[in-house]
Protein backbone atom coordinates (compact mmCIF):
# COMPACT_ATOMS: atom_id res chain seq x y z
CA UNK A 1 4.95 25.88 8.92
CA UNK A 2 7.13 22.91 7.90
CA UNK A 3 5.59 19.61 6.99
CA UNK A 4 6.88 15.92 6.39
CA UNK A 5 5.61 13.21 3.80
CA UNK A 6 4.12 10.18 4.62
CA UNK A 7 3.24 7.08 2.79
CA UNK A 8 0.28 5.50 4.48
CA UNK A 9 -0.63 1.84 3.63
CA UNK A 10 -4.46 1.70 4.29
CA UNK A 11 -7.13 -1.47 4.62
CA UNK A 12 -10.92 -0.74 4.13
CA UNK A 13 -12.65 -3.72 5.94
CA UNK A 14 -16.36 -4.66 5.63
CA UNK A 15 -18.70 -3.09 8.55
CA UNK A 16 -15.83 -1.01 9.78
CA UNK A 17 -15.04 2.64 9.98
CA UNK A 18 -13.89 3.40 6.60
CA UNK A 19 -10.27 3.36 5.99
CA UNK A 20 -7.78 2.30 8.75
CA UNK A 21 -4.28 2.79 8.74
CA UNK A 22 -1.54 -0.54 8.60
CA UNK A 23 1.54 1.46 8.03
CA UNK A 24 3.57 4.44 7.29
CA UNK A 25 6.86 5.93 5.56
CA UNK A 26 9.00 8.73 5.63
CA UNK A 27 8.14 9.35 1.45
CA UNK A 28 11.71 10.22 1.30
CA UNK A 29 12.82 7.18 2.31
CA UNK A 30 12.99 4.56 -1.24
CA UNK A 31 13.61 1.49 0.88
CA UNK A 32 10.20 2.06 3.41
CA UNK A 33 8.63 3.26 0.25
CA UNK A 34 9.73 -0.16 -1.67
CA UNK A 35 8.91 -2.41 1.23
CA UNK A 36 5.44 -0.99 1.97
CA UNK A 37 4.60 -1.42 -1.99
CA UNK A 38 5.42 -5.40 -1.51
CA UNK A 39 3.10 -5.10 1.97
CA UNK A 40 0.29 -3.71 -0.24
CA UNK A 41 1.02 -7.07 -2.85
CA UNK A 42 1.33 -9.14 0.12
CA UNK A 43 -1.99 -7.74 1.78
CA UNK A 44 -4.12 -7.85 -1.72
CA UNK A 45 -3.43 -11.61 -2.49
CA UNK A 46 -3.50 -12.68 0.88
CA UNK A 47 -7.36 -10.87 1.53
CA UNK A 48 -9.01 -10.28 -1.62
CA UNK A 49 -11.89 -9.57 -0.52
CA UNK A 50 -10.72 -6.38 0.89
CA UNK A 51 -9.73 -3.25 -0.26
CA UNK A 52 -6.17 -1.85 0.36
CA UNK A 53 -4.18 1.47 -0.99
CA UNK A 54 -1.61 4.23 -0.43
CA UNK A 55 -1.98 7.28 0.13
CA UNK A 56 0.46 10.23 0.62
CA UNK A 57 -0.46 12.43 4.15
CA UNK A 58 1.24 15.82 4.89
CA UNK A 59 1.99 16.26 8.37
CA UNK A 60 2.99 19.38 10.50
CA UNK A 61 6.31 19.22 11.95
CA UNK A 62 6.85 19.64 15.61
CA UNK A 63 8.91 21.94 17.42
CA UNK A 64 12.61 20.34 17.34
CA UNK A 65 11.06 17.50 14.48
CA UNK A 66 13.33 16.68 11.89
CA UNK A 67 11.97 16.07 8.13
């Protein structure tokens, strides 16, 4: 089975369920990768008080899916 890289941008918010997904990017793409690092900057000084990371997901490919 064939699988495809993701870069997840996640926010854990108070009285929520755990961690929630903002974003995602093809991990082989620099310039997603790059712009989601200065969303996680942006997201940490604009709500302290909460908690924000990313995190690399494998996902299966589809039938017909490109990487």
């Amino acid at each position: 089975m064939k699988y495809k890289y993701l870069k997840v941008l996640q926010g854990h918010y108070d009285g929520y369920h755990g961690w929630e997904d903002i974003t995602e990017a093809q991990k082989s793409n620099r310039e997603e990768v790059k712009e989601q690092r200065q969303d996680l900057i942006a997201y940490r000084a604009s709500a302290p008080e909460y908690n924000y990371r990313i995190v690399t997901r494998r996902v299966p490919l589809h039938k017909g899916e490109k990487k």
